[in-house]
C-alpha atoms as a PDB file:
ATOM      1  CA  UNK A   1       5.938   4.092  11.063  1.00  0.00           C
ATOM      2  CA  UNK A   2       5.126   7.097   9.000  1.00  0.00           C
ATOM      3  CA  UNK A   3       7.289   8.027   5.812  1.00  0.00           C
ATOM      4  CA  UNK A   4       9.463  10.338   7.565  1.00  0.00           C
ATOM      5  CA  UNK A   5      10.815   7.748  10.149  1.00  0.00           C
ATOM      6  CA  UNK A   6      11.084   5.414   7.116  1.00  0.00           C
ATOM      7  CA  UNK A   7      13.410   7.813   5.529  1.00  0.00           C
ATOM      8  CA  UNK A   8      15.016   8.322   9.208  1.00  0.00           C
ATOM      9  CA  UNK A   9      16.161   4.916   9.375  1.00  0.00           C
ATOM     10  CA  UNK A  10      17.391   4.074   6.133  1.00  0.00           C
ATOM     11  CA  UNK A  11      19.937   7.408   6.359  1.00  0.00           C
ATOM     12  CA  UNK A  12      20.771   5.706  10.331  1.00  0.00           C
ATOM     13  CA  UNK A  13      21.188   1.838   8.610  1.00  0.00           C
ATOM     14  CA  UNK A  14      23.603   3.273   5.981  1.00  0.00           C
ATOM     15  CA  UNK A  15      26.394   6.032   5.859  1.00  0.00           C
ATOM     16  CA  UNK A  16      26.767   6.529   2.135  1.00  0.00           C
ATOM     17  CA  UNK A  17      22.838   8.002   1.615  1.00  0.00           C
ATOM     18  CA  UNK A  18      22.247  11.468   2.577  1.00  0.00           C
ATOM     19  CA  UNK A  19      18.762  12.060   3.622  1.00  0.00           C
ATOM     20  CA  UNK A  20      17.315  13.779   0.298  1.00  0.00           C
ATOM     21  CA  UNK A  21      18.599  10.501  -1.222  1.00  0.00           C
ATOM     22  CA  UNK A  22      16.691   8.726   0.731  1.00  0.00           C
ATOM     23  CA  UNK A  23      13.803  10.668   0.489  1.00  0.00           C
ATOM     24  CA  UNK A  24      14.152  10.067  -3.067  1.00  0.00           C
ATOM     25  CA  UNK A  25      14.387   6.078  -2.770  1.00  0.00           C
ATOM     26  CA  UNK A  26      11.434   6.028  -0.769  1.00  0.00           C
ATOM     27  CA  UNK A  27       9.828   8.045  -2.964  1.00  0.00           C
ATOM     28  CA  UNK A  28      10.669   6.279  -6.252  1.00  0.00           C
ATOM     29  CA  UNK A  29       9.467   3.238  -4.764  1.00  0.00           C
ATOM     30  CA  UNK A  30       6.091   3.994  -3.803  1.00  0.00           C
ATOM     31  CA  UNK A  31       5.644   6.043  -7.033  1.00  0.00           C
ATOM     32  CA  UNK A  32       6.361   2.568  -8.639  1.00  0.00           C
ATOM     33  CA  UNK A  33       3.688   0.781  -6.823  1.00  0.00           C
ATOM     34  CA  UNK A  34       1.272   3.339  -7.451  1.00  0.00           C
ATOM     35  CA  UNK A  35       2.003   3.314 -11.510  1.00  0.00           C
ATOM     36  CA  UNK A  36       1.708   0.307 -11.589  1.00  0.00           C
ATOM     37  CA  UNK A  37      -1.336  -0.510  -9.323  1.00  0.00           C
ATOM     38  CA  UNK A  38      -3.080   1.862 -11.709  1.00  0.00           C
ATOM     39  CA  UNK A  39      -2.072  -0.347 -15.006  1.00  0.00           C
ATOM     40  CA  UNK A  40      -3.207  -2.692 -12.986  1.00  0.00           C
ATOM     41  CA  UNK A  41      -0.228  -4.892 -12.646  1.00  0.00           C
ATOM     42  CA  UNK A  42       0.463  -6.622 -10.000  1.00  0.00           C
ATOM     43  CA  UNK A  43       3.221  -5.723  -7.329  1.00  0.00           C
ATOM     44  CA  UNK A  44       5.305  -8.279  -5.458  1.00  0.00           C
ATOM     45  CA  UNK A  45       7.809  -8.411  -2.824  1.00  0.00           C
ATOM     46  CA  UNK A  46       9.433 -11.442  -1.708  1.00  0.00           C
ATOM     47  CA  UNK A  47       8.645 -11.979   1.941  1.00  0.00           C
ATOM     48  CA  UNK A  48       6.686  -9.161   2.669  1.00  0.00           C
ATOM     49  CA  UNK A  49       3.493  -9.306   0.548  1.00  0.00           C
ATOM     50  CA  UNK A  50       1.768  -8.554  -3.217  1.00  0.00           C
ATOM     51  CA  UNK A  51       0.066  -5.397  -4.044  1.00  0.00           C
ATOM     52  CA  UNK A  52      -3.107  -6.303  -6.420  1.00  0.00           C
ATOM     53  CA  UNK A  53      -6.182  -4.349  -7.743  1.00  0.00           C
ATOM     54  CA  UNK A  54      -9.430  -5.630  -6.977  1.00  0.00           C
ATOM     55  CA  UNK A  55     -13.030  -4.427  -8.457  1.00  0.00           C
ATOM     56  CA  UNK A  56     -15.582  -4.013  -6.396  1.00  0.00           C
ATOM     57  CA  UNK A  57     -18.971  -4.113  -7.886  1.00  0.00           C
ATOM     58  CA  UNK A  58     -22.194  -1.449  -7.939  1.00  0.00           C
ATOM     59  CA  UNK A  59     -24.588  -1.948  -4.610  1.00  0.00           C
ATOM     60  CA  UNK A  60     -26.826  -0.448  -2.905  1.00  0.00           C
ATOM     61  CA  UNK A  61     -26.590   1.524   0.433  1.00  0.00           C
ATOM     62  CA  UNK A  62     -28.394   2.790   2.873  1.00  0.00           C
ATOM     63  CA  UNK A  63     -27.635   6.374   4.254  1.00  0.00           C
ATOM     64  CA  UNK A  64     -27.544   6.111   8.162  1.00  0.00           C
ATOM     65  CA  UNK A  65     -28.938   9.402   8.798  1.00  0.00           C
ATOM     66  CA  UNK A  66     -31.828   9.943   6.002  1.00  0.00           C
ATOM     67  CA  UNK A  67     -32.767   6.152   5.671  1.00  0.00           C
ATOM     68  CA  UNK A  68     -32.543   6.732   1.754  1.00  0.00           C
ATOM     69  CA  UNK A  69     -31.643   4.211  -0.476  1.00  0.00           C
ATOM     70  CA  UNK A  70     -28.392   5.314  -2.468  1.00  0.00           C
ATOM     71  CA  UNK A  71     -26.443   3.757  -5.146  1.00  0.00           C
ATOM     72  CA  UNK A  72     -22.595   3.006  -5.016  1.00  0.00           C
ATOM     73  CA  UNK A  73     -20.921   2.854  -8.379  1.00  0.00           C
ATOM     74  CA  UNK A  74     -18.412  -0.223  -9.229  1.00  0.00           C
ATOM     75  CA  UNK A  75     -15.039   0.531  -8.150  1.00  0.00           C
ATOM     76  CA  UNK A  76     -11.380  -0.407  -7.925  1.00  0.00           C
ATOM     77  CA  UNK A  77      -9.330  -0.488  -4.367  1.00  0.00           C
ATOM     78  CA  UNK A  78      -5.614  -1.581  -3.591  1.00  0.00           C
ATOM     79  CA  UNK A  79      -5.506  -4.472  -1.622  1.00  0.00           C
ATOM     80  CA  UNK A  80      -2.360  -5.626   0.501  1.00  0.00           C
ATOM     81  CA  UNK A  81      -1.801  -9.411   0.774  1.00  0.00           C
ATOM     82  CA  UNK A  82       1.139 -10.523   3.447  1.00  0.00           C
ATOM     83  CA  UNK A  83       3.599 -12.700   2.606  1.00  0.00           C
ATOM     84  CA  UNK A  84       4.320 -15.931   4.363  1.00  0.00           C
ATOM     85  CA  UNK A  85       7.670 -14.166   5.975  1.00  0.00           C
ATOM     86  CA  UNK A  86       6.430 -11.241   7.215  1.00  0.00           C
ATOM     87  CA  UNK A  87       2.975 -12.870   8.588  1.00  0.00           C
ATOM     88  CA  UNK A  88       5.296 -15.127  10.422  1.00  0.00           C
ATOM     89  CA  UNK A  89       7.861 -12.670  11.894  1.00  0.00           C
ATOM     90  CA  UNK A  90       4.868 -10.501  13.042  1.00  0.00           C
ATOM     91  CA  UNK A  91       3.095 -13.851  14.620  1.00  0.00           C
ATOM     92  CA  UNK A  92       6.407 -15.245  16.476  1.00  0.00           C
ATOM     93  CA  UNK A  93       7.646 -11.442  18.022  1.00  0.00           C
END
């Protein structure tokens, strides 16, 4: 489902929101996880999952192509865990 055909279906599942309303819902939403993912807060929804920051540390690669040894810097990167609900509904469908 891409964020168009999110927006799509909340405007079908309710007559009062015109589509640039919904557009801004969705919208406002994800701009909320984003902030704060990047205070690195934690973001959780009730029977779907929790948004959370995790740090990866430096490492060393190798580059496929040259062979060369090449350093990766320590980083952050979102990570998505379900929730018991949704991991369920998605199992029993």
């Amino acid at each position: 489902m891409t964020k168009s055909e999110l927006v799509e279906r909340l405007v079908d599942q309710n007559s009062l929101l015109t589509r640039k309303d919904s557009e801004l819902i969705v919208d406002i939403v994800f701009d909320s996880i984003r902030t704060a993912l990047k205070n690195d807060e934690k973001v959780e929804i009730r029977g779907f999952g929790s948004f959370t920051i995790r740090e990866r540390g430096p490492r060393e690669a190798r580059n496929p192509k040259s062979g060369e040894i090449v350093q990766i810097p320590a980083k952050k990167t979102p990570f998505f865990k379900t929730g018991k609900e949704l991991r369920d509904r998605v199992n029993n469908s």
